[in-house]
PDB file of N, CA and C in Angstrom:
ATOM      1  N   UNK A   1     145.005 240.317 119.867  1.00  0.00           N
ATOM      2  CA  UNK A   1     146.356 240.005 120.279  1.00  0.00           C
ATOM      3  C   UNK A   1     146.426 238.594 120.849  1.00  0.00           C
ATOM      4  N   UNK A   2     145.277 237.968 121.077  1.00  0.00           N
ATOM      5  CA  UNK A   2     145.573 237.226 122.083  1.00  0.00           C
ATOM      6  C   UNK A   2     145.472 235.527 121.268  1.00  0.00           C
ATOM      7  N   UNK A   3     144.698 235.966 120.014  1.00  0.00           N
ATOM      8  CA  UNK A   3     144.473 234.931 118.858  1.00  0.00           C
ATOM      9  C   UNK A   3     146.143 235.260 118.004  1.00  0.00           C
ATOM     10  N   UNK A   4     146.464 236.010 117.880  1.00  0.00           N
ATOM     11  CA  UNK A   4     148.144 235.643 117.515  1.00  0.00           C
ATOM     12  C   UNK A   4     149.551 235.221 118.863  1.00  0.00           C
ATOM     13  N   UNK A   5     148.240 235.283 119.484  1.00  0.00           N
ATOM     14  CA  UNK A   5     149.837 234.550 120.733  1.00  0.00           C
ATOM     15  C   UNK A   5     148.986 232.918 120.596  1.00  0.00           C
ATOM     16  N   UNK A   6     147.838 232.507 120.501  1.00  0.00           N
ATOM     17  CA  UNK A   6     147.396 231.406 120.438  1.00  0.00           C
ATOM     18  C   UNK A   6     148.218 230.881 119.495  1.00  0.00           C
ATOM     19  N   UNK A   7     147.922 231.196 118.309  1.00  0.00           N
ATOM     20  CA  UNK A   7     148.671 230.582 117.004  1.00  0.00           C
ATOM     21  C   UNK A   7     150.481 230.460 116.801  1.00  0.00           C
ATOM     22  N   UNK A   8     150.873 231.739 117.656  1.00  0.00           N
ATOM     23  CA  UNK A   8     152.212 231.351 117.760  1.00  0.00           C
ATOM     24  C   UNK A   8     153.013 229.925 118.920  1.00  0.00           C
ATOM     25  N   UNK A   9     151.467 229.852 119.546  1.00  0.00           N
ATOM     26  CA  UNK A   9     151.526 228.494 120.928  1.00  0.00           C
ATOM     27  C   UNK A   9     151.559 227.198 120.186  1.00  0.00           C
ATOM     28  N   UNK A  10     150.943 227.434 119.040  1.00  0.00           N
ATOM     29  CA  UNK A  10     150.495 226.265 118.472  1.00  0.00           C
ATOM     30  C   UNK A  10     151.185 225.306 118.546  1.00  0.00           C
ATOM     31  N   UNK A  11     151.582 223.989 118.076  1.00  0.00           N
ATOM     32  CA  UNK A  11     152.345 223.169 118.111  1.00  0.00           C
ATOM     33  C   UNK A  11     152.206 222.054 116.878  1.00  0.00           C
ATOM     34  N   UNK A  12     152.990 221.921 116.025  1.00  0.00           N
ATOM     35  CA  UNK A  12     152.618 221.191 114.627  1.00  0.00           C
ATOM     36  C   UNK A  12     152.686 220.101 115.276  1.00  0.00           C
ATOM     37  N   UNK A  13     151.920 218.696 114.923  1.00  0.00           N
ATOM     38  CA  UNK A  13     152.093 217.314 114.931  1.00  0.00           C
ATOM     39  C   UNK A  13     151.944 216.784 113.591  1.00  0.00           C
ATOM     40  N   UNK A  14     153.640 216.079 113.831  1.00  0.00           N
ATOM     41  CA  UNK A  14     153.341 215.114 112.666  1.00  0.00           C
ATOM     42  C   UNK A  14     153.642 213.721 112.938  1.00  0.00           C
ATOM     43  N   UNK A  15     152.819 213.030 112.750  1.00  0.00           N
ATOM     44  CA  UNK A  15     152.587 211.448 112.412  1.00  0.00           C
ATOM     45  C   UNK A  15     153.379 210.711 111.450  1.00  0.00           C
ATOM     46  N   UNK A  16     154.334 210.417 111.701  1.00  0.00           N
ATOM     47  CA  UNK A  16     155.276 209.216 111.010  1.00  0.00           C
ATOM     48  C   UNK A  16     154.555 207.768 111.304  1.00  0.00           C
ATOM     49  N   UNK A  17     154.007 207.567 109.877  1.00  0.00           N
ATOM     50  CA  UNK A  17     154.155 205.865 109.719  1.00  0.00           C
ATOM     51  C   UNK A  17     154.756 204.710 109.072  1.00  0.00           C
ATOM     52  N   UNK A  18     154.691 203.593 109.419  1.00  0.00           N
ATOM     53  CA  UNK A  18     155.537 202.646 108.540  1.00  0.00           C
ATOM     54  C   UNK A  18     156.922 202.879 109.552  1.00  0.00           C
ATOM     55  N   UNK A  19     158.175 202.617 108.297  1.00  0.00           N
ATOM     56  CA  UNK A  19     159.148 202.831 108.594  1.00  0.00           C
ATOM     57  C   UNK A  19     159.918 201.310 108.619  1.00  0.00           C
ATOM     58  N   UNK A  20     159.349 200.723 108.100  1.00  0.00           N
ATOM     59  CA  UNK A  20     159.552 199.066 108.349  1.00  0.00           C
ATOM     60  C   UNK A  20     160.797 198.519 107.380  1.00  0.00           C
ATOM     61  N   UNK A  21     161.131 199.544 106.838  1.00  0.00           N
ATOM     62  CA  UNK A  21     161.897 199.537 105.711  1.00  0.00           C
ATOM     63  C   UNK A  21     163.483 199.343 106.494  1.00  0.00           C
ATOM     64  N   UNK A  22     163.702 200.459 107.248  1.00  0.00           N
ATOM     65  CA  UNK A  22     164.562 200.962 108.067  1.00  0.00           C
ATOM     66  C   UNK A  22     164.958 199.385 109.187  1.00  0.00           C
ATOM     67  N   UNK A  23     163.680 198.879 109.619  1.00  0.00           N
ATOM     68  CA  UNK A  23     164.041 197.126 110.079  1.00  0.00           C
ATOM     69  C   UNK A  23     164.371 196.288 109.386  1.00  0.00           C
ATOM     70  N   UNK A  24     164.126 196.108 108.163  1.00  0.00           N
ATOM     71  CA  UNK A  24     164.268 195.318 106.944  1.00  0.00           C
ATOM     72  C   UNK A  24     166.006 195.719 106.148  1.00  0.00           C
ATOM     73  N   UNK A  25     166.206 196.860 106.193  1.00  0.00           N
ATOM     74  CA  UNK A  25     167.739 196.928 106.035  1.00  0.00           C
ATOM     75  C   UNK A  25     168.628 196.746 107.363  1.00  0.00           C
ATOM     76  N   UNK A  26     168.264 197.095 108.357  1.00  0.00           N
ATOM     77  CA  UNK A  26     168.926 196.575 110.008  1.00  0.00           C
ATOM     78  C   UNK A  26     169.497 195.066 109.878  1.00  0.00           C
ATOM     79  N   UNK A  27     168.006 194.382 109.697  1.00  0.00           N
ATOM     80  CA  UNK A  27     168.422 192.552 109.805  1.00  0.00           C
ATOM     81  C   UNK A  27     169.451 192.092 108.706  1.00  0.00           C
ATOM     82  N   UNK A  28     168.727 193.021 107.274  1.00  0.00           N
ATOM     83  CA  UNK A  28     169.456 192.658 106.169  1.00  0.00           C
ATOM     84  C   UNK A  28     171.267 193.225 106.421  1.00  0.00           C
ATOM     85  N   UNK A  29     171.510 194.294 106.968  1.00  0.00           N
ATOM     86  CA  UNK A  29     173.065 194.713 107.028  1.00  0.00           C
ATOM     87  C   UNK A  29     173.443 193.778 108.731  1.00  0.00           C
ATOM     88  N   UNK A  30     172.807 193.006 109.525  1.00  0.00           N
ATOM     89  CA  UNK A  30     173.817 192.130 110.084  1.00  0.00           C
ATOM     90  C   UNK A  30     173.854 191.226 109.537  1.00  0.00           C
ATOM     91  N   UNK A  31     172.938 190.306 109.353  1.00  0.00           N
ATOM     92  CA  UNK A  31     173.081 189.433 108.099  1.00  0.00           C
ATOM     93  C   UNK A  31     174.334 189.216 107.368  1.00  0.00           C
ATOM     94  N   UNK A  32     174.182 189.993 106.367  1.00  0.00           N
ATOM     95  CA  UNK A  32     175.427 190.592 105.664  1.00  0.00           C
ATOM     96  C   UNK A  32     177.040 190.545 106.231  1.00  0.00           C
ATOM     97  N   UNK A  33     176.807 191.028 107.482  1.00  0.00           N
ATOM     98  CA  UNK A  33     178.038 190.947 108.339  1.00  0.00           C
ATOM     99  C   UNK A  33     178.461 189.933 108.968  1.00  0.00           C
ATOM    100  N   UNK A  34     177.260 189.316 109.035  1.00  0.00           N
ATOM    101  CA  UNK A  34     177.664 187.818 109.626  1.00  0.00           C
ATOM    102  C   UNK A  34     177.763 186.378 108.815  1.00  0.00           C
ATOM    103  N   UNK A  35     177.241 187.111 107.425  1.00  0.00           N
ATOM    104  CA  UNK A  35     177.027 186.334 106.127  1.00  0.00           C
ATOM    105  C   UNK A  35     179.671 186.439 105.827  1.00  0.00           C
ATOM    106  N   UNK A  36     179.548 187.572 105.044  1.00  0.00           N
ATOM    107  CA  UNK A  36     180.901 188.079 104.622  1.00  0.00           C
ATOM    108  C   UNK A  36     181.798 187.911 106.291  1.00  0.00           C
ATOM    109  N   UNK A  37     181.781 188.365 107.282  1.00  0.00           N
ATOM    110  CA  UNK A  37     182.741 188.092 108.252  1.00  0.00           C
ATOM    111  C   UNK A  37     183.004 186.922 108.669  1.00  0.00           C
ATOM    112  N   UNK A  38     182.019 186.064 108.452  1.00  0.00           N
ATOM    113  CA  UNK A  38     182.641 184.611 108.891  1.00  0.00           C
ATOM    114  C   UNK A  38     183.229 183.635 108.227  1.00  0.00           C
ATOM    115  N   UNK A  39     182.898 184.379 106.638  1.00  0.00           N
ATOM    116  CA  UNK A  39     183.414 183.679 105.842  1.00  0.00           C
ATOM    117  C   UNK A  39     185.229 184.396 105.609  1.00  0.00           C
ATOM    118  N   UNK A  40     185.559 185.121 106.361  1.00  0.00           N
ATOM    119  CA  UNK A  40     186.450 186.194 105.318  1.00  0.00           C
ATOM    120  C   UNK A  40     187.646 185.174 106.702  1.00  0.00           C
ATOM    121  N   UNK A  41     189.120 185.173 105.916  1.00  0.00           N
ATOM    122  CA  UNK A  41     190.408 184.548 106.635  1.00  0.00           C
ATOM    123  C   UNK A  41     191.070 185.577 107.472  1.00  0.00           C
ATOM    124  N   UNK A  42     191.271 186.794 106.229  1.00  0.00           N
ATOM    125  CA  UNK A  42     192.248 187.339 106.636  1.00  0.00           C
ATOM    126  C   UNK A  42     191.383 189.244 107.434  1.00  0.00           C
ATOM    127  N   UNK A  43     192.595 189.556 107.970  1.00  0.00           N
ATOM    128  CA  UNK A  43     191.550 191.408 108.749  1.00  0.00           C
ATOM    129  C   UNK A  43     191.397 191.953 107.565  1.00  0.00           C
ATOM    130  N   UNK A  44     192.414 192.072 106.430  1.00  0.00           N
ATOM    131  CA  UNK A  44     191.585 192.595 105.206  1.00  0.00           C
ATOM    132  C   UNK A  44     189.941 192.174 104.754  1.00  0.00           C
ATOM    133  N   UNK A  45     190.434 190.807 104.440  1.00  0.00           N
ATOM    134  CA  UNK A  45     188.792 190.524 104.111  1.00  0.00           C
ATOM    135  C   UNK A  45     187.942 190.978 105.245  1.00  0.00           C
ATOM    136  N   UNK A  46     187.756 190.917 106.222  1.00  0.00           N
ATOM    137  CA  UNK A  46     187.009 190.993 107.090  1.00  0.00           C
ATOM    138  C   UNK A  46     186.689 192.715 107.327  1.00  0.00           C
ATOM    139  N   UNK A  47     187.391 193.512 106.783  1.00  0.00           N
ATOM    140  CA  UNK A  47     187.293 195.111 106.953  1.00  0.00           C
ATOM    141  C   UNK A  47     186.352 194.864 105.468  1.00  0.00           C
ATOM    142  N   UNK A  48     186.598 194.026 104.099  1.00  0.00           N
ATOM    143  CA  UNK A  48     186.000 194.201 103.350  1.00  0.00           C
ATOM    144  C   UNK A  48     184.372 193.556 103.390  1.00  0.00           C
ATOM    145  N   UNK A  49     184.507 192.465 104.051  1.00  0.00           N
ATOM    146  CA  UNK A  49     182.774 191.963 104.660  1.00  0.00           C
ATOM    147  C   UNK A  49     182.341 192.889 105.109  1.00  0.00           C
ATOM    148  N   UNK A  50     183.364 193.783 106.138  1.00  0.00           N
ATOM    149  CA  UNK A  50     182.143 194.933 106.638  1.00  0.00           C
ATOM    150  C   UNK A  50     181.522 195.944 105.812  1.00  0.00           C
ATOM    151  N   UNK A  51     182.928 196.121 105.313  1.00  0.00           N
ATOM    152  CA  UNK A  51     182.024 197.589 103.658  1.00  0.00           C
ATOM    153  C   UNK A  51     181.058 196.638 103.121  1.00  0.00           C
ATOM    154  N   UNK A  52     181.235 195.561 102.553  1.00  0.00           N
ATOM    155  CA  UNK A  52     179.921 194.466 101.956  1.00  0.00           C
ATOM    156  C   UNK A  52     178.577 195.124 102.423  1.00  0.00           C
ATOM    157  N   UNK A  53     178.615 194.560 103.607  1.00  0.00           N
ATOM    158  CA  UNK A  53     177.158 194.757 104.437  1.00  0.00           C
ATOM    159  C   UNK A  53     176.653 195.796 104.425  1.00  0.00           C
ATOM    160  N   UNK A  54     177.348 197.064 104.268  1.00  0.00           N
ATOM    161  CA  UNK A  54     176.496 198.268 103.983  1.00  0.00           C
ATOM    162  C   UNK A  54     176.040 198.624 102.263  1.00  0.00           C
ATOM    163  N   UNK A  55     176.898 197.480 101.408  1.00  0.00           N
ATOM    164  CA  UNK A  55     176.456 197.491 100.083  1.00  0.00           C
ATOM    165  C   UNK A  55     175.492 196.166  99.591  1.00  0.00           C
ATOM    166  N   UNK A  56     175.322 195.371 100.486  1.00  0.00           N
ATOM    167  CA  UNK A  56     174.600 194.611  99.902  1.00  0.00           C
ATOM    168  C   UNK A  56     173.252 194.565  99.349  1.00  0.00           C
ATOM    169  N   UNK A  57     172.175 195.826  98.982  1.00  0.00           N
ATOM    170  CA  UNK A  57     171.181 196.025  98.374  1.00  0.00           C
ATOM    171  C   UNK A  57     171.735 196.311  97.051  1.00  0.00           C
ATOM    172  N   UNK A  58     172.864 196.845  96.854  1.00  0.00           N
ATOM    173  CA  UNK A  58     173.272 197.063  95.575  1.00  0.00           C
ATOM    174  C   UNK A  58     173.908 195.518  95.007  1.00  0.00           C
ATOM    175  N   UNK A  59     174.557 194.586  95.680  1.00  0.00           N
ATOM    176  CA  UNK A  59     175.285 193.862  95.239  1.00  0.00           C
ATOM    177  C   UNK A  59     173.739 192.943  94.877  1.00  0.00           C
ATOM    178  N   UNK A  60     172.962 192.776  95.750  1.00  0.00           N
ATOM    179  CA  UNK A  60     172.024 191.878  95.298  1.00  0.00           C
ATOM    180  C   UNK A  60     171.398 192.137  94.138  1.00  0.00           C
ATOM    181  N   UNK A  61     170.831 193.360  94.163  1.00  0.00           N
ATOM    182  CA  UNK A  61     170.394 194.097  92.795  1.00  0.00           C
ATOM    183  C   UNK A  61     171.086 193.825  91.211  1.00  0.00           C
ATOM    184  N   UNK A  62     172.524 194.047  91.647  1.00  0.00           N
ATOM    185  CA  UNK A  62     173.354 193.703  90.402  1.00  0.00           C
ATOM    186  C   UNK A  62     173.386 191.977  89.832  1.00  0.00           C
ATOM    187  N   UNK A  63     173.666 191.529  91.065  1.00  0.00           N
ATOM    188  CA  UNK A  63     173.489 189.725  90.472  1.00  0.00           C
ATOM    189  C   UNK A  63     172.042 189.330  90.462  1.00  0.00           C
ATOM    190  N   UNK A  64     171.214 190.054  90.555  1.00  0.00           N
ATOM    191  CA  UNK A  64     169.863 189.415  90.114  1.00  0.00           C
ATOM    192  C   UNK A  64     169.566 189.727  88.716  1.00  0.00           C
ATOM    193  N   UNK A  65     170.214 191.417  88.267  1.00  0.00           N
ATOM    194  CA  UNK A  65     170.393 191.951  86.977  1.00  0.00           C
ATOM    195  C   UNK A  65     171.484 191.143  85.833  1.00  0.00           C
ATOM    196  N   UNK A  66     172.415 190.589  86.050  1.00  0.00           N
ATOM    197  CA  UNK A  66     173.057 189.415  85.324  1.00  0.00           C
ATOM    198  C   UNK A  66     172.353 188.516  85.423  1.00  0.00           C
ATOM    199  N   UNK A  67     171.680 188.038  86.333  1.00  0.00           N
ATOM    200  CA  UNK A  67     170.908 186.564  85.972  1.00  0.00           C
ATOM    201  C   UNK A  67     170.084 186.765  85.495  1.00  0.00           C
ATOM    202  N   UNK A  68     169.416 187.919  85.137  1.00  0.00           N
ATOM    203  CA  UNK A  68     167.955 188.047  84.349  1.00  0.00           C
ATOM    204  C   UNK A  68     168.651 188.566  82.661  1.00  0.00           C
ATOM    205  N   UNK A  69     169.874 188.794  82.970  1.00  0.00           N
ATOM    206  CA  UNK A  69     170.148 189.141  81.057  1.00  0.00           C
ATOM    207  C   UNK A  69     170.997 187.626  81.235  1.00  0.00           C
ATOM    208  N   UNK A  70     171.578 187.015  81.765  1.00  0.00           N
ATOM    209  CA  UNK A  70     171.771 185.873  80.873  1.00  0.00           C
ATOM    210  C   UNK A  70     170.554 184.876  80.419  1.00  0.00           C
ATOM    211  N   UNK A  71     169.443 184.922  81.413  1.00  0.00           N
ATOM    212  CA  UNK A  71     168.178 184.268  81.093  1.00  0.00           C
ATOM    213  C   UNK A  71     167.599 184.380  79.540  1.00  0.00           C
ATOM    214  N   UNK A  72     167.987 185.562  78.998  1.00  0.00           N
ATOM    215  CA  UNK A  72     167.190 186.200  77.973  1.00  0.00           C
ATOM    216  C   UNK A  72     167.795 185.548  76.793  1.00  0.00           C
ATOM    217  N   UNK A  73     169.936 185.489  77.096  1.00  0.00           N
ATOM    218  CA  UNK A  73     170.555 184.870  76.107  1.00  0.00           C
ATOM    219  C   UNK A  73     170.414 183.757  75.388  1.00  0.00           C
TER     220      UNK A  73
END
């Protein structure tokens, strides 16, 4: 009895590493915000710099993907 109250004591550990990824989109989405908001005139643009910054892995992705098929043309 006393080896199934041990095992129910137990306690899982888990070890998370890295995670550097999660800093690397942080800098990259103020960036972004401070890239599109300072450039933007009006509160529209500037509500739209902010959606930007949470898309900008995709937006970069896409204009690196046009510049590599016009390269080819």
């Amino acid at each position: 009895m006393s080896t199934e109250l041990e095992t129910q004591c137990e306690k899982n550990v888990v070890n998370v590493q890295g995670g550097s990824a999660d800093t690397v989109y942080a800098v990259g989405l103020i960036g972004a915000w401070v890239y599109y908001i300072s450039r933007a005139t009006t509160p529209r643009d500037k509500f739209i710099g902010f959606l930007k910054g949470f898309a900008w892995p995709a937006i970069l992705v896409h204009a690196l993907l046009e510049f590599f098929e016009k390269d080819e043309a």
